[in-house]
N, C-alpha and C. Protein backbone atom coordinates (compact mmCIF):
# COMPACT_ATOMS: atom_id res chain seq x y z
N UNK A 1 49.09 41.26 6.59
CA UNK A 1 49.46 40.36 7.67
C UNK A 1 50.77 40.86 8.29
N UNK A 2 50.66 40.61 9.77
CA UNK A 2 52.43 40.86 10.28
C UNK A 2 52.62 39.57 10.90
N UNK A 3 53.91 39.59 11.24
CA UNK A 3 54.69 38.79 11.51
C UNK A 3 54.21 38.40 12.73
N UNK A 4 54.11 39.65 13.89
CA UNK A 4 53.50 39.22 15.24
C UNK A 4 52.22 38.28 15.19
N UNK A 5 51.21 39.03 13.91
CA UNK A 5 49.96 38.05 14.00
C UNK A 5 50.28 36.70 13.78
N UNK A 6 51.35 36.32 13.23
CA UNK A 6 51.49 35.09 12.77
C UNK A 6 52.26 33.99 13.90
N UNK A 7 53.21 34.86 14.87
CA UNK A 7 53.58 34.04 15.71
C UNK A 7 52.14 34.03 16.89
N UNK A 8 51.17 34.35 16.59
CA UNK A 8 50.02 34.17 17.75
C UNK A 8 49.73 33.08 17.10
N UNK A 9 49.31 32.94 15.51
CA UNK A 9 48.88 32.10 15.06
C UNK A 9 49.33 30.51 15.50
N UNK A 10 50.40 30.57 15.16
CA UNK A 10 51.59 29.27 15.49
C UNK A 10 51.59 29.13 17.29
N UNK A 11 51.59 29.74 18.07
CA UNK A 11 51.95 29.75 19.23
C UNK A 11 50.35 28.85 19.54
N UNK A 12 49.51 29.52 18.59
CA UNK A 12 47.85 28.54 19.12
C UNK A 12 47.97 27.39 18.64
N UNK A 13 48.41 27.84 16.94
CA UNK A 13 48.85 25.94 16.71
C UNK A 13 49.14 24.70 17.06
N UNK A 14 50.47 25.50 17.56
CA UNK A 14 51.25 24.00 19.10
C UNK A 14 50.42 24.23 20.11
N UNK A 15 50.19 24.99 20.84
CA UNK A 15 49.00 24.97 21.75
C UNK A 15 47.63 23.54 21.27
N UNK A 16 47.29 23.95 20.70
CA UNK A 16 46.15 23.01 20.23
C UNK A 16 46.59 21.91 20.03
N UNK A 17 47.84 21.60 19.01
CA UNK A 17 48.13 20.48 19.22
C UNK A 17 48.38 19.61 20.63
N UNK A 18 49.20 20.34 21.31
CA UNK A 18 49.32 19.93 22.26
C UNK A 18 48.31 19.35 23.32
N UNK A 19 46.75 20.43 23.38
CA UNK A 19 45.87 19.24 23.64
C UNK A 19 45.83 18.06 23.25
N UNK A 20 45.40 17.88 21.71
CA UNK A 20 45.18 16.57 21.44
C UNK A 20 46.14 15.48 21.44
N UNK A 21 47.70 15.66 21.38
CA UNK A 21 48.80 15.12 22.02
C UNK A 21 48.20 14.43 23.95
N UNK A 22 48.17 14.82 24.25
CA UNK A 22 47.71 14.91 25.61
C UNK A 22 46.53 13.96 25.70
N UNK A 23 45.63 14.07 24.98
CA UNK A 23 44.49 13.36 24.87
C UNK A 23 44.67 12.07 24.09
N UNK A 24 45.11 12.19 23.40
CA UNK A 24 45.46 10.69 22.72
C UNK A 24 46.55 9.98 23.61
N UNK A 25 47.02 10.39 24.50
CA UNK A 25 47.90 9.43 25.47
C UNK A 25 47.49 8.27 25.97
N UNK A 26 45.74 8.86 26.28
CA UNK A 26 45.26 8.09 26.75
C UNK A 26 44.25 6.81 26.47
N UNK A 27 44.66 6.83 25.15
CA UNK A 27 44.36 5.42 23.74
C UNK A 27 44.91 4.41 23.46
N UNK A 28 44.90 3.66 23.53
CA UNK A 28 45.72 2.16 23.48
C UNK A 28 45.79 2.34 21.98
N UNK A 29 47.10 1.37 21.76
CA UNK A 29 47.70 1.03 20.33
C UNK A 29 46.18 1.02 19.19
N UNK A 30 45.13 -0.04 19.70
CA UNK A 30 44.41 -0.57 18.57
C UNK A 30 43.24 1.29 18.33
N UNK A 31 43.25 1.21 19.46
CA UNK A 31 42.21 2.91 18.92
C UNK A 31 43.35 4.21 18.36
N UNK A 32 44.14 4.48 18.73
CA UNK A 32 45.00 4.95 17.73
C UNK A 32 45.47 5.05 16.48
N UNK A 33 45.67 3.07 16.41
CA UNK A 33 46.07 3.16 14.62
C UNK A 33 44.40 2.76 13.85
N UNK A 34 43.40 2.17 14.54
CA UNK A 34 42.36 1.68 14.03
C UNK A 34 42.04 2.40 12.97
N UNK A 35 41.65 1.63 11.81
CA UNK A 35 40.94 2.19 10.24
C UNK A 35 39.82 2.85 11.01
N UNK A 36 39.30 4.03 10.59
CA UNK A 36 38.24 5.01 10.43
C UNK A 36 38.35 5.57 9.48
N UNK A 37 37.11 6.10 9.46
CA UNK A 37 36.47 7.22 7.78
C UNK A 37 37.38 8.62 8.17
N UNK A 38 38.37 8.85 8.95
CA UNK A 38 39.46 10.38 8.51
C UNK A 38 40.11 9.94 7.80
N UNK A 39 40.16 11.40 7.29
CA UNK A 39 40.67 11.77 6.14
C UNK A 39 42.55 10.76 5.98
N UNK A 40 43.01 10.50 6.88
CA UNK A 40 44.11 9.83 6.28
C UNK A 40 44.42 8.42 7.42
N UNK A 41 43.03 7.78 7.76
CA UNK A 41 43.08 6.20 7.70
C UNK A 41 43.11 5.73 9.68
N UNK A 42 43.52 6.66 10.35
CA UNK A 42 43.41 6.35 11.30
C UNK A 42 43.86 8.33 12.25
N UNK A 43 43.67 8.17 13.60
CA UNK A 43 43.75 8.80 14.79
C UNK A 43 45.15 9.25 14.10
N UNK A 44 46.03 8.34 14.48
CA UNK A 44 47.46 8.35 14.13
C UNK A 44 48.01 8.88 12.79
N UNK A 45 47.40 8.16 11.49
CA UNK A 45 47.50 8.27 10.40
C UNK A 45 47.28 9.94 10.32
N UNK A 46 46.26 10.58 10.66
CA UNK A 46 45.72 12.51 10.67
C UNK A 46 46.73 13.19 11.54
N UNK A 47 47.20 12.52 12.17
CA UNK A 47 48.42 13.21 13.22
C UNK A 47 49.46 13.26 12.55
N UNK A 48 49.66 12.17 12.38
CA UNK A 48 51.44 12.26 11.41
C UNK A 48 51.04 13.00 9.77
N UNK A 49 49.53 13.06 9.18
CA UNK A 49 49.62 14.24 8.43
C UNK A 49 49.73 15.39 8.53
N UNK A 50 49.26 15.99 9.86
CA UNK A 50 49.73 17.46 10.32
C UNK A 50 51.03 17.95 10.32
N UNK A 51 51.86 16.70 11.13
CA UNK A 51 53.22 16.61 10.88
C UNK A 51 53.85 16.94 9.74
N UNK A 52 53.52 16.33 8.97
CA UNK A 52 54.03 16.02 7.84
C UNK A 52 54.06 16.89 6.59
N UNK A 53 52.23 17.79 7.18
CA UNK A 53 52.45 18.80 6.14
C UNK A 53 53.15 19.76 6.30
N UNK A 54 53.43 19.84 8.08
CA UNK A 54 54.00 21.47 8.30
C UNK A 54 55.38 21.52 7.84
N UNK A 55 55.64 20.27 7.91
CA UNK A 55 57.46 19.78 7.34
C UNK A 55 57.24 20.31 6.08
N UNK A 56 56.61 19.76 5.08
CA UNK A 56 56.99 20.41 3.82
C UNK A 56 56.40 21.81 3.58
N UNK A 57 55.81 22.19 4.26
CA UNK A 57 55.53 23.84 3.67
C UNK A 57 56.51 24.52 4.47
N UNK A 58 57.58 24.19 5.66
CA UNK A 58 58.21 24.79 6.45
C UNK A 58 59.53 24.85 4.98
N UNK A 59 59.71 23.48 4.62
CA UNK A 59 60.91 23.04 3.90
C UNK A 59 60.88 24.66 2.61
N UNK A 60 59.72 24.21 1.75
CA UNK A 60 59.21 24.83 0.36
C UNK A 60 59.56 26.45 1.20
N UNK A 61 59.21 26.59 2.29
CA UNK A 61 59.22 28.43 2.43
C UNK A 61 60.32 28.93 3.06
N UNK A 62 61.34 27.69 3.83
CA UNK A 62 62.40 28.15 4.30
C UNK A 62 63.45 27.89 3.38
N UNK A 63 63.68 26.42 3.27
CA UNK A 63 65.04 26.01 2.34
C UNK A 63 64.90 25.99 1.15
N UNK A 64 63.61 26.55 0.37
CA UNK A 64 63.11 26.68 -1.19
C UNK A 64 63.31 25.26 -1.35
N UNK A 65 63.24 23.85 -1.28
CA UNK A 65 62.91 22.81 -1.41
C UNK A 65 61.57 21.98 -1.30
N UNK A 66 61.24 20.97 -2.42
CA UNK A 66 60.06 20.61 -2.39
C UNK A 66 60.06 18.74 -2.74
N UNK A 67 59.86 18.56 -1.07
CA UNK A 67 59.80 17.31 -1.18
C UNK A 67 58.39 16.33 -1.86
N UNK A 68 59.18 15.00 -2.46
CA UNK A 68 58.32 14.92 -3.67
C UNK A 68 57.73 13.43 -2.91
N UNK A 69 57.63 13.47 -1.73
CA UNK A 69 57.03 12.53 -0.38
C UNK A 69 56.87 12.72 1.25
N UNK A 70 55.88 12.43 1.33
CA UNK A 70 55.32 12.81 2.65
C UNK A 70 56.80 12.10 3.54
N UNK A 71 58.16 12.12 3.72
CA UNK A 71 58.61 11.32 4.43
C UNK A 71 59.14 11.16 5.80
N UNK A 72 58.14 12.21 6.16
CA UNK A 72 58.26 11.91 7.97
C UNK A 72 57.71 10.94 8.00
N UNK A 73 56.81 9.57 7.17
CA UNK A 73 55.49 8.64 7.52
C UNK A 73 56.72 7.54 7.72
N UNK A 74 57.50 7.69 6.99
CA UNK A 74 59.05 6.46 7.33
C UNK A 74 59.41 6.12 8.49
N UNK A 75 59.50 7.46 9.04
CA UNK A 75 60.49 7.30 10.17
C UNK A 75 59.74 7.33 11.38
N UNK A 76 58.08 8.26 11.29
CA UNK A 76 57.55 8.36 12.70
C UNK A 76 56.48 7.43 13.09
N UNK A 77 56.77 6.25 13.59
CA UNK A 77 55.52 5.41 13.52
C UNK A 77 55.57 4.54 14.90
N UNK A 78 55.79 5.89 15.69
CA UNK A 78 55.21 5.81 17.62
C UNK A 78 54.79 6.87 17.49
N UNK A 79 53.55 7.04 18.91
CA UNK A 79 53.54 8.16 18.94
C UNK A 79 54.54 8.97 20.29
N UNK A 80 55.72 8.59 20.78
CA UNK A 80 56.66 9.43 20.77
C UNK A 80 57.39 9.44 19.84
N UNK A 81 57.35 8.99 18.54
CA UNK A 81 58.46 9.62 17.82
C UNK A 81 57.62 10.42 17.46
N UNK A 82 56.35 10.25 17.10
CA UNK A 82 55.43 11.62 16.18
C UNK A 82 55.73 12.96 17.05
N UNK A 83 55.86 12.83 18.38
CA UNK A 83 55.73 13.68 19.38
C UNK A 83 57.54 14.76 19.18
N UNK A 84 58.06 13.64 19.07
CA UNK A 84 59.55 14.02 19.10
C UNK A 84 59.77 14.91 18.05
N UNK A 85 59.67 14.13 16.55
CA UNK A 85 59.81 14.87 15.68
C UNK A 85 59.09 16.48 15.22
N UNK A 86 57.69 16.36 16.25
CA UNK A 86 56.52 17.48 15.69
C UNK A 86 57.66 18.69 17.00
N UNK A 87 58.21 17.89 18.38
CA UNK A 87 59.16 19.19 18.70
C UNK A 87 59.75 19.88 18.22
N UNK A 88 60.57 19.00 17.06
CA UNK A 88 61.97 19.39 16.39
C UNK A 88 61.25 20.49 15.36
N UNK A 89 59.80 20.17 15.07
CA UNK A 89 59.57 20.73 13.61
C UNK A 89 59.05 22.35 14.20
N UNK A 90 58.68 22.35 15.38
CA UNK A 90 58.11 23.35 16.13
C UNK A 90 58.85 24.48 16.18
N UNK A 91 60.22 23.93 16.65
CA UNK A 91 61.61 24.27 16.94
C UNK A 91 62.28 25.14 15.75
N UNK A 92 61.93 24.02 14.38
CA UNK A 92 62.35 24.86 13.46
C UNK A 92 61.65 26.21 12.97
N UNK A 93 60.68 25.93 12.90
CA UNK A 93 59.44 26.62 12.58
C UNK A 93 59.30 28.35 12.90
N UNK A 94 59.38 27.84 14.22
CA UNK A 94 59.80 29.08 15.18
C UNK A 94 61.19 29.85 14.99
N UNK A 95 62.03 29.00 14.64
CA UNK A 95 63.35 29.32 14.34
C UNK A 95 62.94 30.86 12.97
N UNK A 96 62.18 29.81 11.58
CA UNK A 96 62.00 30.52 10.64
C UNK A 96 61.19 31.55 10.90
N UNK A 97 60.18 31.66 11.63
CA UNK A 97 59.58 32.53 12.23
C UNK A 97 60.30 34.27 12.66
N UNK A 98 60.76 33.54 12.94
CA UNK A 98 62.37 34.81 13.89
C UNK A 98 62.89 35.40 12.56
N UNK A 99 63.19 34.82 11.40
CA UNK A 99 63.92 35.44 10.94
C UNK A 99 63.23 36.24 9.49
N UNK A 100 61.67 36.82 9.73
CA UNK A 100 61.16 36.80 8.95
C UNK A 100 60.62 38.39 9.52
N UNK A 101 60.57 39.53 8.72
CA UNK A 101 59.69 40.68 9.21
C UNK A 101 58.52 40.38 8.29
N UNK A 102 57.86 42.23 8.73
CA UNK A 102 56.66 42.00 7.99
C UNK A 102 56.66 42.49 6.56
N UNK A 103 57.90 42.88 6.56
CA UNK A 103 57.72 43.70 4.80
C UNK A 103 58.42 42.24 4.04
N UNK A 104 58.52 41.34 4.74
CA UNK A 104 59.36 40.00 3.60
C UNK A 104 58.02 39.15 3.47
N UNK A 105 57.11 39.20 3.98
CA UNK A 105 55.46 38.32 4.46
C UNK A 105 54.69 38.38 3.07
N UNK A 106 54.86 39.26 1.79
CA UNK A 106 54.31 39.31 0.46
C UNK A 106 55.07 38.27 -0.40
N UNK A 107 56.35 37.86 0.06
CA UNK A 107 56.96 37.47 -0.93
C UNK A 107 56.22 36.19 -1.15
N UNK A 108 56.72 36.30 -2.90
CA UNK A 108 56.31 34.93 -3.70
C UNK A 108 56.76 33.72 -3.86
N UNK A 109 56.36 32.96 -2.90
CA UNK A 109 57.06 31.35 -2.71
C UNK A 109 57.18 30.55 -4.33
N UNK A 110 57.96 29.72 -5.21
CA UNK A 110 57.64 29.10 -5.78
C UNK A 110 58.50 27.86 -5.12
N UNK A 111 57.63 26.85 -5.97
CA UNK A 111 57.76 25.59 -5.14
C UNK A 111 56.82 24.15 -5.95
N UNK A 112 57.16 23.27 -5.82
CA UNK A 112 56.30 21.84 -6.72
C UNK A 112 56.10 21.15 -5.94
N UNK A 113 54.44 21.24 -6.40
CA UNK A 113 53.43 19.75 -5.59
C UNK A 113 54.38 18.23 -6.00
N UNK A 114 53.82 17.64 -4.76
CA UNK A 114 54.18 16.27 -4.48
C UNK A 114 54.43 15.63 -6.11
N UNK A 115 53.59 16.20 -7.12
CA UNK A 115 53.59 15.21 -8.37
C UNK A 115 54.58 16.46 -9.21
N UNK A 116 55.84 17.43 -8.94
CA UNK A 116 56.25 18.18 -9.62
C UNK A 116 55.74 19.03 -10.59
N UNK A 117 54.51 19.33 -9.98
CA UNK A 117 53.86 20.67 -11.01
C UNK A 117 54.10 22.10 -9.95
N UNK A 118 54.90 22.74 -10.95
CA UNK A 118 55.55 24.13 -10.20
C UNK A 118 54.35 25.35 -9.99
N UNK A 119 54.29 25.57 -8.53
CA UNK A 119 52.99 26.56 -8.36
C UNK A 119 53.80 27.61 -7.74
N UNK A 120 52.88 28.39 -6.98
CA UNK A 120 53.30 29.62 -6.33
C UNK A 120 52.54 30.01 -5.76
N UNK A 121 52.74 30.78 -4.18
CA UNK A 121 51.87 31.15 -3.67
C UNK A 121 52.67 32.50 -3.01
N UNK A 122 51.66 32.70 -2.40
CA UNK A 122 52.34 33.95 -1.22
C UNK A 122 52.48 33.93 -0.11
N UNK A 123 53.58 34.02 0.98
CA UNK A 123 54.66 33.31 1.77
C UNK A 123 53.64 33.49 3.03
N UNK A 124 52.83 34.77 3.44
CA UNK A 124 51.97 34.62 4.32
C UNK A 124 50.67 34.27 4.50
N UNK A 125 50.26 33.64 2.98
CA UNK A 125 49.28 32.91 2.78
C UNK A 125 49.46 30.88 2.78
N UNK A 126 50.85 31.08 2.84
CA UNK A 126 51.03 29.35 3.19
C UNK A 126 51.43 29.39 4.49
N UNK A 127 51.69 30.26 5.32
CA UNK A 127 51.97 30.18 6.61
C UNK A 127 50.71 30.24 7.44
N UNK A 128 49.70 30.91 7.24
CA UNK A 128 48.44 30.67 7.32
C UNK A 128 47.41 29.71 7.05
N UNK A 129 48.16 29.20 5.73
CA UNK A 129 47.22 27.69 5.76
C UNK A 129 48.09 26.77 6.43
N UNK A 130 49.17 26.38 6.75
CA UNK A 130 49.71 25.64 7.66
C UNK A 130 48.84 25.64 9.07
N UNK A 131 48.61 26.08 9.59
CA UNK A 131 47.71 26.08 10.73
C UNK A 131 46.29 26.13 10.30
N UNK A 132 45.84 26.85 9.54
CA UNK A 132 44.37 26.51 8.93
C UNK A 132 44.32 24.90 9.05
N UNK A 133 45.17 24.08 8.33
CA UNK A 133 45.06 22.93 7.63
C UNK A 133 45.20 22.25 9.20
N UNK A 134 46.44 22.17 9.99
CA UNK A 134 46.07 21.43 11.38
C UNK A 134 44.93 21.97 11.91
N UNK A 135 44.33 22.96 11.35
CA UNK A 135 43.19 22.96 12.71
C UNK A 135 41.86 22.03 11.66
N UNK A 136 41.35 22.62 10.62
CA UNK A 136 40.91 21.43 9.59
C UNK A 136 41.13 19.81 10.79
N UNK A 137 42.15 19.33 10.43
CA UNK A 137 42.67 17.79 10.66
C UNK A 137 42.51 17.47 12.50
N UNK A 138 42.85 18.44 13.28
CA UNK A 138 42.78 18.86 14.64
C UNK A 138 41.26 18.50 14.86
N UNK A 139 40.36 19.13 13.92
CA UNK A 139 38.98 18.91 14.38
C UNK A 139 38.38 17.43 13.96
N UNK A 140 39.08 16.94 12.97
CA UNK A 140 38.57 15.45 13.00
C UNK A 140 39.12 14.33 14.25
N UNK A 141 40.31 14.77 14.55
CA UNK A 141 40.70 14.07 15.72
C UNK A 141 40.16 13.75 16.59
N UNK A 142 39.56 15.45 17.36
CA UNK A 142 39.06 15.87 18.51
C UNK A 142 37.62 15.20 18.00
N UNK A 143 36.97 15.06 17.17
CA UNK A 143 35.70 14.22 16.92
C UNK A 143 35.45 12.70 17.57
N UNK A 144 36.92 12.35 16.99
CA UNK A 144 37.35 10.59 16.71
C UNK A 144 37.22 10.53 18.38
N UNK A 145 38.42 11.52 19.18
CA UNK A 145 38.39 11.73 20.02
C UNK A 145 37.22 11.23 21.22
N UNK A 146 36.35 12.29 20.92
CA UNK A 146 34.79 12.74 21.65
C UNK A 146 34.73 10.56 21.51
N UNK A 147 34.09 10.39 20.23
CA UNK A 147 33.74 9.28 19.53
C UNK A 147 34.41 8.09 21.19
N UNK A 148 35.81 8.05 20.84
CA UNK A 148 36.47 6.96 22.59
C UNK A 148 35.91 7.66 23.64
N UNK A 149 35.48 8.62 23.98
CA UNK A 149 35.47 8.98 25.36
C UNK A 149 36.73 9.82 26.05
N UNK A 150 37.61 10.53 25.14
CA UNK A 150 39.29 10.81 25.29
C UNK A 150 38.63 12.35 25.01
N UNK A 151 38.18 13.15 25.52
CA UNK A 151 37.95 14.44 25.60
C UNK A 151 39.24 15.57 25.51
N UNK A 152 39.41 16.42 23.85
CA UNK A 152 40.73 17.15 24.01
C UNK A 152 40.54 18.24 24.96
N UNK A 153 39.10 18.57 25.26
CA UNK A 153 38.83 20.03 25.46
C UNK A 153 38.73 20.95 24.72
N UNK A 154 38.17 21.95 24.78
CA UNK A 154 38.00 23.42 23.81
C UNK A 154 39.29 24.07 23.33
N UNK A 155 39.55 23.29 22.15
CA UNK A 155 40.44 23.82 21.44
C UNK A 155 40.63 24.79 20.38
N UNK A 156 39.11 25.99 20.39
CA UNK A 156 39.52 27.14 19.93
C UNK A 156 40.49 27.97 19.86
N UNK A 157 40.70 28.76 18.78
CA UNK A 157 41.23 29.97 19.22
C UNK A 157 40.95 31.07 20.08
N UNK A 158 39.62 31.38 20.00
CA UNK A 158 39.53 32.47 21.40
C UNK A 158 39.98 31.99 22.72
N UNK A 159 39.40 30.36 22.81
CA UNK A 159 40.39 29.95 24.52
C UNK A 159 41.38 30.18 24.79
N UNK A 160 42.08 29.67 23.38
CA UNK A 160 43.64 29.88 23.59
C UNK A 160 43.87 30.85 23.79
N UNK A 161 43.52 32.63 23.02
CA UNK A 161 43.38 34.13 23.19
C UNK A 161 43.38 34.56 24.74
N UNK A 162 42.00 33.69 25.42
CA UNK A 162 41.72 34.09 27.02
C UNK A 162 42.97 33.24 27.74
N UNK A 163 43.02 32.26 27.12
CA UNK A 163 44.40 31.68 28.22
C UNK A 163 45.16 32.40 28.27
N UNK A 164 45.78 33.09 27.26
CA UNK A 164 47.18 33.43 27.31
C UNK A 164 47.71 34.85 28.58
């Protein structure tokens, strides 16, 4: 893996998100937070998990810290703050991005799940599932989505590829 492939990766990431940002604008409070069968309870609820995960795998691979709670769910519960905070996290992200070549992309992250069992992975294989995993969660949205009538649009990666 290099580094360049990885800022395409991320650059589609927020891209994509950013559709479905866009598309959920146009949802009133009750279809937003409404209980459904995704994976974490509502529209909203799968959004602020994307959030939430990229925060801690950003945390675990940049500041070697491993938070032992999802706790962006505290603080982000609009969706401009979800919006606000997923800037800031973008921001950082990208930040860590920059300061990373491709011969540092093997290194061995260690780091502890939410319940403190110490694992390890490899630094361009969690940067890769970070966006794997929003696009995973991205596609239940864009379902829920379809489901109101709130169309994100074709949020592949090759679109994003021809857009650019």
């Amino acid at each position: 893996m290099r580094i360049d492939n990885l800022r395409v990766l991320y650059d589609y990431n927020y891209w994509a998100r950013d559709q479905i940002l866009e598309a959920v604008k146009g949802l009133n409070h009750d279809q937003l937070h409404s209980p459904s069968t995704m994976s974490f309870g509502s529209l909203f609820g799968t959004l602020r998990h994307i959030l939430n995960a990229e925060w801690v795998w950003r945390l675990r691979t940049q500041e070697g810290r491993s938070p032992r709670a999802m706790e962006l769910e505290e603080h982000v519960d609009t969706l401009g703050a979800l919006h606000q905070a997923w800037l800031y996290e973008e921001k950082q992200m990208y930040a860590f991005l920059a300061e990373l070549a491709d011969d540092g992309l093997d290194k061995i992250i260690h780091y502890q799940n939410m319940s403190g069992h110490p694992l390890e992975s490899t630094l361009w294989h969690i940067l890769v599932h970070v966006v794997n995993h929003g696009t995973q969660h991205r596609a239940e949205v864009a379902l829920r989505l379809a489901e109101l009538g709130c169309l994100p649009g074709n949020i592949d990666l090759i679109i994003f590829l021809r857009q650019r």
